[in-house]
C-alpha atoms as a PDB file:
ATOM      1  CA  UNK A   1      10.376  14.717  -3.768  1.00  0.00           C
ATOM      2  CA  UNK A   2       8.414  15.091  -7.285  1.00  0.00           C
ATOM      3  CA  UNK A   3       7.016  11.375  -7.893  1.00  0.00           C
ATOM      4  CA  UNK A   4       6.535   8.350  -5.967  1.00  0.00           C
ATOM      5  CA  UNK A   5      10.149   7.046  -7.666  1.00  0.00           C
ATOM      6  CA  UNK A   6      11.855   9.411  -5.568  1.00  0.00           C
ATOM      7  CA  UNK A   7      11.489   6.838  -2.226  1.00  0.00           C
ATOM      8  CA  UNK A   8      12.946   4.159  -1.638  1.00  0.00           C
ATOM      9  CA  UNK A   9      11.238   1.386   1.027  1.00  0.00           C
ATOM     10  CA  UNK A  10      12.828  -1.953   2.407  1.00  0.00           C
ATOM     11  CA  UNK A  11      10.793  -5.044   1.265  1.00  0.00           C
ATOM     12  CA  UNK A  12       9.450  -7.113   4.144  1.00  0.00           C
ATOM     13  CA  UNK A  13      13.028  -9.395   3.734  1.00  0.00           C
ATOM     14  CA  UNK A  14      15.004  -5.921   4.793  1.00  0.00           C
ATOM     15  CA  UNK A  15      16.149  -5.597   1.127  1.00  0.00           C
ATOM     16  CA  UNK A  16      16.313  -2.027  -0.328  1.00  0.00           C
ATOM     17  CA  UNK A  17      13.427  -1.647  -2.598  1.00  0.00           C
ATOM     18  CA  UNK A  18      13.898   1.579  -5.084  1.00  0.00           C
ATOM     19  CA  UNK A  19      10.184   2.509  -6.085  1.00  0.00           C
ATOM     20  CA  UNK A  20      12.343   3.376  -9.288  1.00  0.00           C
ATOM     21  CA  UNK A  21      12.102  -0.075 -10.323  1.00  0.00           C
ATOM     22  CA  UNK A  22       8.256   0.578 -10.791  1.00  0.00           C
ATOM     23  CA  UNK A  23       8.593   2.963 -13.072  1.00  0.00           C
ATOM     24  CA  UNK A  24       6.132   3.033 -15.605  1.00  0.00           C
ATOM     25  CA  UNK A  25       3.589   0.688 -13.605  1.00  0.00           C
ATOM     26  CA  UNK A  26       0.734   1.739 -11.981  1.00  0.00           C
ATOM     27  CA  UNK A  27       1.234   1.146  -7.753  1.00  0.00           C
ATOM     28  CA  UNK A  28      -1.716   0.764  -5.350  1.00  0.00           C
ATOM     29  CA  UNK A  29      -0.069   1.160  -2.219  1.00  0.00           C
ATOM     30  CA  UNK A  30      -1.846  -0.167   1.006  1.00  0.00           C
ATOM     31  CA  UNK A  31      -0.725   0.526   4.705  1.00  0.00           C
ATOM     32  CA  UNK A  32      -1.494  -3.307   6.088  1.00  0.00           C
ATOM     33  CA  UNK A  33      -1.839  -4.837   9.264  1.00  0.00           C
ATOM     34  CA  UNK A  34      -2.638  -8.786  10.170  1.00  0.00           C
ATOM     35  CA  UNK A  35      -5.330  -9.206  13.214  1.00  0.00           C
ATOM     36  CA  UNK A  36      -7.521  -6.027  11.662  1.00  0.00           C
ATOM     37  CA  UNK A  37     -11.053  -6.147  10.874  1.00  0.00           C
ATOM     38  CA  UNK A  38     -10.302  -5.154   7.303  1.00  0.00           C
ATOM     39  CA  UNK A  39      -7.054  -7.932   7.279  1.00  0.00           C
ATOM     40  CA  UNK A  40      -9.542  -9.953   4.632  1.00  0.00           C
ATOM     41  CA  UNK A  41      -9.275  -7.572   2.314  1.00  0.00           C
ATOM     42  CA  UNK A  42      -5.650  -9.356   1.509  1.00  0.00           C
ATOM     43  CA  UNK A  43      -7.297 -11.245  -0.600  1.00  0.00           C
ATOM     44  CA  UNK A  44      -9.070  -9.024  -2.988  1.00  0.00           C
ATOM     45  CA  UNK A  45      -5.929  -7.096  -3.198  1.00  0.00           C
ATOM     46  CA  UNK A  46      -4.085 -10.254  -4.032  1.00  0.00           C
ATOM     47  CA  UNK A  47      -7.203 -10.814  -6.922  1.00  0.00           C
ATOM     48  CA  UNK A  48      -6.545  -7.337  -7.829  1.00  0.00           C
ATOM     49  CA  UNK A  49      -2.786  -8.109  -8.259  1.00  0.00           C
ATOM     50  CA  UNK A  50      -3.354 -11.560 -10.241  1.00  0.00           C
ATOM     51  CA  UNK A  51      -5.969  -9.661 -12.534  1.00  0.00           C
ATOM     52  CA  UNK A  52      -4.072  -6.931 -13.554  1.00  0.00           C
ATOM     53  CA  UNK A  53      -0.335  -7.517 -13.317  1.00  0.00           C
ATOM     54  CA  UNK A  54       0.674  -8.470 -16.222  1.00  0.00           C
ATOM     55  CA  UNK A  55      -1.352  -5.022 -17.423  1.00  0.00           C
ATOM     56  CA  UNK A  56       1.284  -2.840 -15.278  1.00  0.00           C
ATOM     57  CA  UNK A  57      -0.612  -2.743 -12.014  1.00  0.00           C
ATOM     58  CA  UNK A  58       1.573  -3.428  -8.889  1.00  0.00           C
ATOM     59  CA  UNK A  59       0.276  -3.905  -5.413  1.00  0.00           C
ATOM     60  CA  UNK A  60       2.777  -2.512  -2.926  1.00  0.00           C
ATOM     61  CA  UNK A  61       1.780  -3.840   0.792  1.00  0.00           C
ATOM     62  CA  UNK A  62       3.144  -1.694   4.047  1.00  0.00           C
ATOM     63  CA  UNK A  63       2.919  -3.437   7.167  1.00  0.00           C
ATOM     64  CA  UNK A  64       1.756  -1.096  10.151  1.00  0.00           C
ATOM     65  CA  UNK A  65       1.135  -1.427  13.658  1.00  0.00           C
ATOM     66  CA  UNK A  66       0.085   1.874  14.637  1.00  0.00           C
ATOM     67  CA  UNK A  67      -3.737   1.178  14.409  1.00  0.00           C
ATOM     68  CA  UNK A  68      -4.789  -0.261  17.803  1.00  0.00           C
ATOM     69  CA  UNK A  69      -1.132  -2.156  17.738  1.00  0.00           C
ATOM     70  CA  UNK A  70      -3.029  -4.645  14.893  1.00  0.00           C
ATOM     71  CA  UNK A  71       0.519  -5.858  13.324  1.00  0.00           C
ATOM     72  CA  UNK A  72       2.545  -6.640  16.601  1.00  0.00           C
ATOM     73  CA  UNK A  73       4.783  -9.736  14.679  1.00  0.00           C
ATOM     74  CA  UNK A  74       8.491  -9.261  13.032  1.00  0.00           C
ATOM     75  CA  UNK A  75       8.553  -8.959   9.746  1.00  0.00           C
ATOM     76  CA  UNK A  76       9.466 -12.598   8.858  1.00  0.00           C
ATOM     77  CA  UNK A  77       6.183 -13.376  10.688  1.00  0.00           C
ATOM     78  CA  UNK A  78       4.193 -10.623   8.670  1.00  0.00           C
ATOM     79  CA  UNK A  79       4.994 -12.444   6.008  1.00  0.00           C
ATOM     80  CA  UNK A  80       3.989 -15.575   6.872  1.00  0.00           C
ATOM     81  CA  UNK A  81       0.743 -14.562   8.296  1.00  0.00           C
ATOM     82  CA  UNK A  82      -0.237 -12.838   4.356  1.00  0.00           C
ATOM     83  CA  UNK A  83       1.079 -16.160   2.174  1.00  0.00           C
ATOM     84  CA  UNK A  84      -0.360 -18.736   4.402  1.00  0.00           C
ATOM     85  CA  UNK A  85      -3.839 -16.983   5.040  1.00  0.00           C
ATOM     86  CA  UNK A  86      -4.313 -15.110   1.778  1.00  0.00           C
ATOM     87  CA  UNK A  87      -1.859 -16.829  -0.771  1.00  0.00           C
ATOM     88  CA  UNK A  88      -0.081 -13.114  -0.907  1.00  0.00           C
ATOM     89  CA  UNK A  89       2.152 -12.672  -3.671  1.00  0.00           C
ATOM     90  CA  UNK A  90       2.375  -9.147  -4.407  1.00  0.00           C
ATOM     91  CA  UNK A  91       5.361  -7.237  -2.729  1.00  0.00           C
ATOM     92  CA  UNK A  92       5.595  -6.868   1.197  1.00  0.00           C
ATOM     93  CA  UNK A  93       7.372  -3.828   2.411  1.00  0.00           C
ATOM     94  CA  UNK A  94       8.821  -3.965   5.718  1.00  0.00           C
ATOM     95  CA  UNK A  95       6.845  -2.604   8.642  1.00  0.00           C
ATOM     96  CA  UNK A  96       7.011   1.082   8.951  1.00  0.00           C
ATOM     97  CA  UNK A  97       4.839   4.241  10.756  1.00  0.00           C
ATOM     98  CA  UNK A  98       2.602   6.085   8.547  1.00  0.00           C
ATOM     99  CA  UNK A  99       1.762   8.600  11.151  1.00  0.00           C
ATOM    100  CA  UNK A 100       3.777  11.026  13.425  1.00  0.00           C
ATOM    101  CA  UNK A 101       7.655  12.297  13.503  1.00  0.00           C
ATOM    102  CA  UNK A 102       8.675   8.610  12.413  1.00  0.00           C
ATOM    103  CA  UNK A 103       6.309   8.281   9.695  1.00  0.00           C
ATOM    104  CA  UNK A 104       8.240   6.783   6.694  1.00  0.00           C
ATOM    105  CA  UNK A 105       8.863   9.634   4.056  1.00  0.00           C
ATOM    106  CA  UNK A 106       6.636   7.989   1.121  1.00  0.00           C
ATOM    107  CA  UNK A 107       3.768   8.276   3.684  1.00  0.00           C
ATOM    108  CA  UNK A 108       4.694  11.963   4.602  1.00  0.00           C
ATOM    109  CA  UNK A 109       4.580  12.866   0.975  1.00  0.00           C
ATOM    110  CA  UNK A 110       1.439  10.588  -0.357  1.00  0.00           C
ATOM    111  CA  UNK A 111      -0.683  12.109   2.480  1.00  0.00           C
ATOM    112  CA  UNK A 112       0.470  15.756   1.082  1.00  0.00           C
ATOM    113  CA  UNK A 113      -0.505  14.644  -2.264  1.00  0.00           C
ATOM    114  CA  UNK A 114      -3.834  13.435  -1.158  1.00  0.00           C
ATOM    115  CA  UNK A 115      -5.068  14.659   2.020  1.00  0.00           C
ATOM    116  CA  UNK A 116      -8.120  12.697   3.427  1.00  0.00           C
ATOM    117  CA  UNK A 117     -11.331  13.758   4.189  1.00  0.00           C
ATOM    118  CA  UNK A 118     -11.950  17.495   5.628  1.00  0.00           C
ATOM    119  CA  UNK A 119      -7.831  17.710   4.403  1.00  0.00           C
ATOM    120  CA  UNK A 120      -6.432  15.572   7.162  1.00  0.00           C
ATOM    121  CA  UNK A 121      -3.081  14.853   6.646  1.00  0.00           C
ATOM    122  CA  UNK A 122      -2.986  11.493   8.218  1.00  0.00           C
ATOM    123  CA  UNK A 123      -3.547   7.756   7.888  1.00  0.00           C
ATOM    124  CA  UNK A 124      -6.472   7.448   9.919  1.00  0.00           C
ATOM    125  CA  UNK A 125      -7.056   3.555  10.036  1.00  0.00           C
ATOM    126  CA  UNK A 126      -5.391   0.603   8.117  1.00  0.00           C
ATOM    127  CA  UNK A 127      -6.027  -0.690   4.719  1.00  0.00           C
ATOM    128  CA  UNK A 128      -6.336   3.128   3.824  1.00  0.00           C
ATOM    129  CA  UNK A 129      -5.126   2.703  -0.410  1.00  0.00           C
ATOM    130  CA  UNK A 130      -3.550   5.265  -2.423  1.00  0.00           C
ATOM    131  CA  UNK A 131      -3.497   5.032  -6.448  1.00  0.00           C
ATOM    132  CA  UNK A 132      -0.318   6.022  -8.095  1.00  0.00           C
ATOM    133  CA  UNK A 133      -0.471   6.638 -11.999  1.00  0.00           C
ATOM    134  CA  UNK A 134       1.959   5.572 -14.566  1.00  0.00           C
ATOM    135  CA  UNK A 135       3.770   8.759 -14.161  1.00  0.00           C
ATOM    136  CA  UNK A 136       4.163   8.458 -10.150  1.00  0.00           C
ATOM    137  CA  UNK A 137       1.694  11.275  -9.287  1.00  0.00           C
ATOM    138  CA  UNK A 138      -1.170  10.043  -6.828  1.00  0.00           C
ATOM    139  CA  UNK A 139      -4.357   9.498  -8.684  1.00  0.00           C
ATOM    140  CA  UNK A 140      -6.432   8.955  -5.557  1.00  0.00           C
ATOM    141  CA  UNK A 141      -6.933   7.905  -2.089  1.00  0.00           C
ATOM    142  CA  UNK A 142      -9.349   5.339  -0.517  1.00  0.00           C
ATOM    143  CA  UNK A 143     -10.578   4.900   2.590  1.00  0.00           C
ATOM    144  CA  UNK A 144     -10.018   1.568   4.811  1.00  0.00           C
ATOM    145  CA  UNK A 145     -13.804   0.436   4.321  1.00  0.00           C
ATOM    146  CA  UNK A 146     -13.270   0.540   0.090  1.00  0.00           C
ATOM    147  CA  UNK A 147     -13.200  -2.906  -1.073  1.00  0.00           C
ATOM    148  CA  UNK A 148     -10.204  -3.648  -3.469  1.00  0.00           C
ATOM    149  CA  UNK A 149     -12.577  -4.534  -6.225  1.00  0.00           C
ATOM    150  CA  UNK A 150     -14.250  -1.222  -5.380  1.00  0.00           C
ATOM    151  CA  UNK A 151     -11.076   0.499  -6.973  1.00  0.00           C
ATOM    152  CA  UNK A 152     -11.678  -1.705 -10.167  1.00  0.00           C
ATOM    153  CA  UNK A 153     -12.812   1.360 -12.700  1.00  0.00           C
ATOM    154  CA  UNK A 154     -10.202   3.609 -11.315  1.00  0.00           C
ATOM    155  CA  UNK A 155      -7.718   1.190 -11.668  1.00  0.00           C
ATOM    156  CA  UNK A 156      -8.700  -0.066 -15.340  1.00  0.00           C
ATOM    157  CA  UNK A 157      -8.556   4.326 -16.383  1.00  0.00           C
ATOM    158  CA  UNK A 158      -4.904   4.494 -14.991  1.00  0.00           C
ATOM    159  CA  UNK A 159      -3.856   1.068 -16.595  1.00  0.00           C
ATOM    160  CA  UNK A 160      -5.146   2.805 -19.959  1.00  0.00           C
END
């Protein structure tokens, strides 16, 4: 696998979700979870989303529960939880693992592409963000404690 095209995820309604159909765009994609002390950063990714949109930025949401077991509900549930608390209306992915022999093969590649600090080559906590550029290479990673509107500049450069 080349580019971030090459996967394909399930959206959080178990529909086959080619990240194909994103070519072009610029993806921040964010490993999620519901009851987590960084779950109110929903909202600045759903600003983030609303802001820049219709500019080619897409916010791609993956429910996880490996992070102290922080996203325990069924998908329908999930997505619930993100419209009714945060007004979530960027794409939902379907739960999946980030970490370990079940890790979901986007995740296995994005934390090849961009290994954390010290070159770890795992998800250490949710919220962690990766920044895909219009030609599906991985622009960046950011840590769970960046703010979405931290990501502003670096999102604005990829956007063009």
């Amino acid at each position: 696998m080349s580019t971030v095209y090459d996967f394909t995820a399930e959206t959080i309604n178990g529909q086959p979700a080619p990240l194909s159909e994103y070519k072009g765009k610029v993806l921040l994609i964010v490993n999620t979870a519901s009851k987590c002390g960084f779950t109110p950063q929903f909202e600045g990714l759903e600003k983030l989303w609303k802001e820049y949109g219709d500019k080619g930025l897409v916010v791609l949401g993956f429910p996880c529960n490996q992070f102290g077991s922080q996203d325990p509900g069924a998908n329908d549930e999930i997505a619930s939880f993100c419209q009714l608390n945060y007004g979530v209306s960027f794409p939902m992915m379907g739960k999946i693992d980030v970490n370990g022999g079940k890790a979901h093969p986007l995740y296995q590649w994005l934390v090849k592409e961009a290994p954390g600090i010290l070159g770890t080559k795992s998800i250490k906590w949710n919220f962690t963000k990766f920044l895909i550029g219009r030609d599906g290479q991985v622009i960046g990673r950011y840590a769970p404690t960046d703010a979405p509107k931290a990501l502003v500049s670096d999102i604005q450069k990829a956007l063009g």
